[in-house]
C-alpha atoms as a PDB file:
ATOM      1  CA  UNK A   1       0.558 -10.020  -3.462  1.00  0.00           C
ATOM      2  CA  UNK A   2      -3.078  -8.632  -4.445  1.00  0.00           C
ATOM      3  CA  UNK A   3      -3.617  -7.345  -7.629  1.00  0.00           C
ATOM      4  CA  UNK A   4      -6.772  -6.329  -9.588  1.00  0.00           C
ATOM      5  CA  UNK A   5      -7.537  -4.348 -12.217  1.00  0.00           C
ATOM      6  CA  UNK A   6      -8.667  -0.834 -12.298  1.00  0.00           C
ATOM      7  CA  UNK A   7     -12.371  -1.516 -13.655  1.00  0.00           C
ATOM      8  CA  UNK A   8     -12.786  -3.320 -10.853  1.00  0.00           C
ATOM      9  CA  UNK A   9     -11.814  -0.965  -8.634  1.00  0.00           C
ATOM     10  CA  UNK A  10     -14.282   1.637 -10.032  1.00  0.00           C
ATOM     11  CA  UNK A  11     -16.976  -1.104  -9.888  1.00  0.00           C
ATOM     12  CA  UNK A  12     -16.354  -2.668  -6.626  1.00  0.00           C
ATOM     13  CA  UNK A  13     -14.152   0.179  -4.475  1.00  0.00           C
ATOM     14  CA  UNK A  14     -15.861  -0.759  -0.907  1.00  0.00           C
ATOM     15  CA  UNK A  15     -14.651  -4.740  -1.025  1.00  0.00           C
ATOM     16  CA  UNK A  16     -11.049  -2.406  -2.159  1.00  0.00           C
ATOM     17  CA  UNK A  17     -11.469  -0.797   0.691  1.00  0.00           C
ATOM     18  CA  UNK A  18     -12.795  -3.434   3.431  1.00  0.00           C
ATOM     19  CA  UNK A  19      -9.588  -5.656   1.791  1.00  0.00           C
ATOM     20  CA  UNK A  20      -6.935  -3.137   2.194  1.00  0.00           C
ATOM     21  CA  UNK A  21      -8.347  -2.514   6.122  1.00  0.00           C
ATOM     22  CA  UNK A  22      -8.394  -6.160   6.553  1.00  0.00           C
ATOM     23  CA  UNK A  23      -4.955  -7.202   5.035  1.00  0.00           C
ATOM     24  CA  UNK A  24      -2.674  -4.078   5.804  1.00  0.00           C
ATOM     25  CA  UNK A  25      -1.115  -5.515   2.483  1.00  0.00           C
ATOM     26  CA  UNK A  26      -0.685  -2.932  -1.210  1.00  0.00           C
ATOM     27  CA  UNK A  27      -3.044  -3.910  -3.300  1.00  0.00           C
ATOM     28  CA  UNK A  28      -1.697  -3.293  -6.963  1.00  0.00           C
ATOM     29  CA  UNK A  29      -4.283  -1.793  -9.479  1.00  0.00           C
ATOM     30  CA  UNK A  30      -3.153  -2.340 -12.969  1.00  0.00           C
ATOM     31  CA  UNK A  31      -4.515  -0.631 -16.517  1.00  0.00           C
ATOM     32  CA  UNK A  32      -4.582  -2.407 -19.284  1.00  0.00           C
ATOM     33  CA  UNK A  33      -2.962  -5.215 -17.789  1.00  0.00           C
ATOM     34  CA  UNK A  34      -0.053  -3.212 -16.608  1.00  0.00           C
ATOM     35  CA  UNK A  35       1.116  -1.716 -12.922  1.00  0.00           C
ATOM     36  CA  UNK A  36      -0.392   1.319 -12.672  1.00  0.00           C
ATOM     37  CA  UNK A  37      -1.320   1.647  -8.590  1.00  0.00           C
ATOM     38  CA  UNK A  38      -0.807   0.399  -5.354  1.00  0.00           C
ATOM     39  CA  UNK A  39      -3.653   1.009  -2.565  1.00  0.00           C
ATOM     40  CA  UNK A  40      -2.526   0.923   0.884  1.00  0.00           C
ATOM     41  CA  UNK A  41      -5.388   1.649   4.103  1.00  0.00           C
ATOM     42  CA  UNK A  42      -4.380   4.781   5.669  1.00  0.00           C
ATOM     43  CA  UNK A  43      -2.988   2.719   9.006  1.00  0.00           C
ATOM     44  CA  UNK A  44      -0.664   0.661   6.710  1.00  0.00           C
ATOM     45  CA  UNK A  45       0.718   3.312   5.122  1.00  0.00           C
ATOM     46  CA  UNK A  46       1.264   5.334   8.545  1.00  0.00           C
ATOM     47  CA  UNK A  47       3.096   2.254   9.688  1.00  0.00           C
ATOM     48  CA  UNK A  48       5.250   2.088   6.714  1.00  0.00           C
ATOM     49  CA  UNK A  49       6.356   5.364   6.500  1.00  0.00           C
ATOM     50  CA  UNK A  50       6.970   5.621  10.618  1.00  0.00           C
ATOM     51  CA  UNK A  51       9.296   2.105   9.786  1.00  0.00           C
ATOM     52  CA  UNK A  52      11.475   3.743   7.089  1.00  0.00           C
ATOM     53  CA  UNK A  53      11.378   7.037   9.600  1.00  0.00           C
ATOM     54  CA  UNK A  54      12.757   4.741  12.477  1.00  0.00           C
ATOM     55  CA  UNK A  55      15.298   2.668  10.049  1.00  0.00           C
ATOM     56  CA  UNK A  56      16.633   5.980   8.516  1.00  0.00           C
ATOM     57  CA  UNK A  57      16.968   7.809  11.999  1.00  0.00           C
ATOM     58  CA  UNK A  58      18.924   4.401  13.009  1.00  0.00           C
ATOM     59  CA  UNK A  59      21.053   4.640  10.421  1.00  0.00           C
ATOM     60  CA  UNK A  60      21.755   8.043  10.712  1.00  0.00           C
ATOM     61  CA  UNK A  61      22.769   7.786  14.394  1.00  0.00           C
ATOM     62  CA  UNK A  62      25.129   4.946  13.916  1.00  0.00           C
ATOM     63  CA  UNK A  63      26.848   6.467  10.976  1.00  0.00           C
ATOM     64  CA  UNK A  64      27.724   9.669  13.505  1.00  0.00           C
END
């Protein structure tokens, strides 16, 4: 699990960036030392969402 803080991610947002590409992992941005974000690349989130599609459409089928 990555998390850093929300300064940082104002300060620093293309090593965000360049470490969401490279780890397809949520990076979670907290405020105030709280949860407040998670930061997914594009890609990872495109692969998530097309896994919960699939799992969902599975599940469907079988229930029928």
């Amino acid at each position: 699990m990555i998390i850093k803080s929300s300064s940082s991610l104002c300060k620093d947002y293309d090593s965000f960036s360049e470490l969401a590409h490279n780890t397809n992992e949520p990076i979670y941005i907290t405020k105030g030392g709280e949860g407040d974000l998670v930061l997914l690349s594009i890609d990872a989130y495109e692969k998530r969402e097309n896994i919960i599609r699939e799992k969902i459409l599975s599940e469907l089928s079988v229930s029928e």
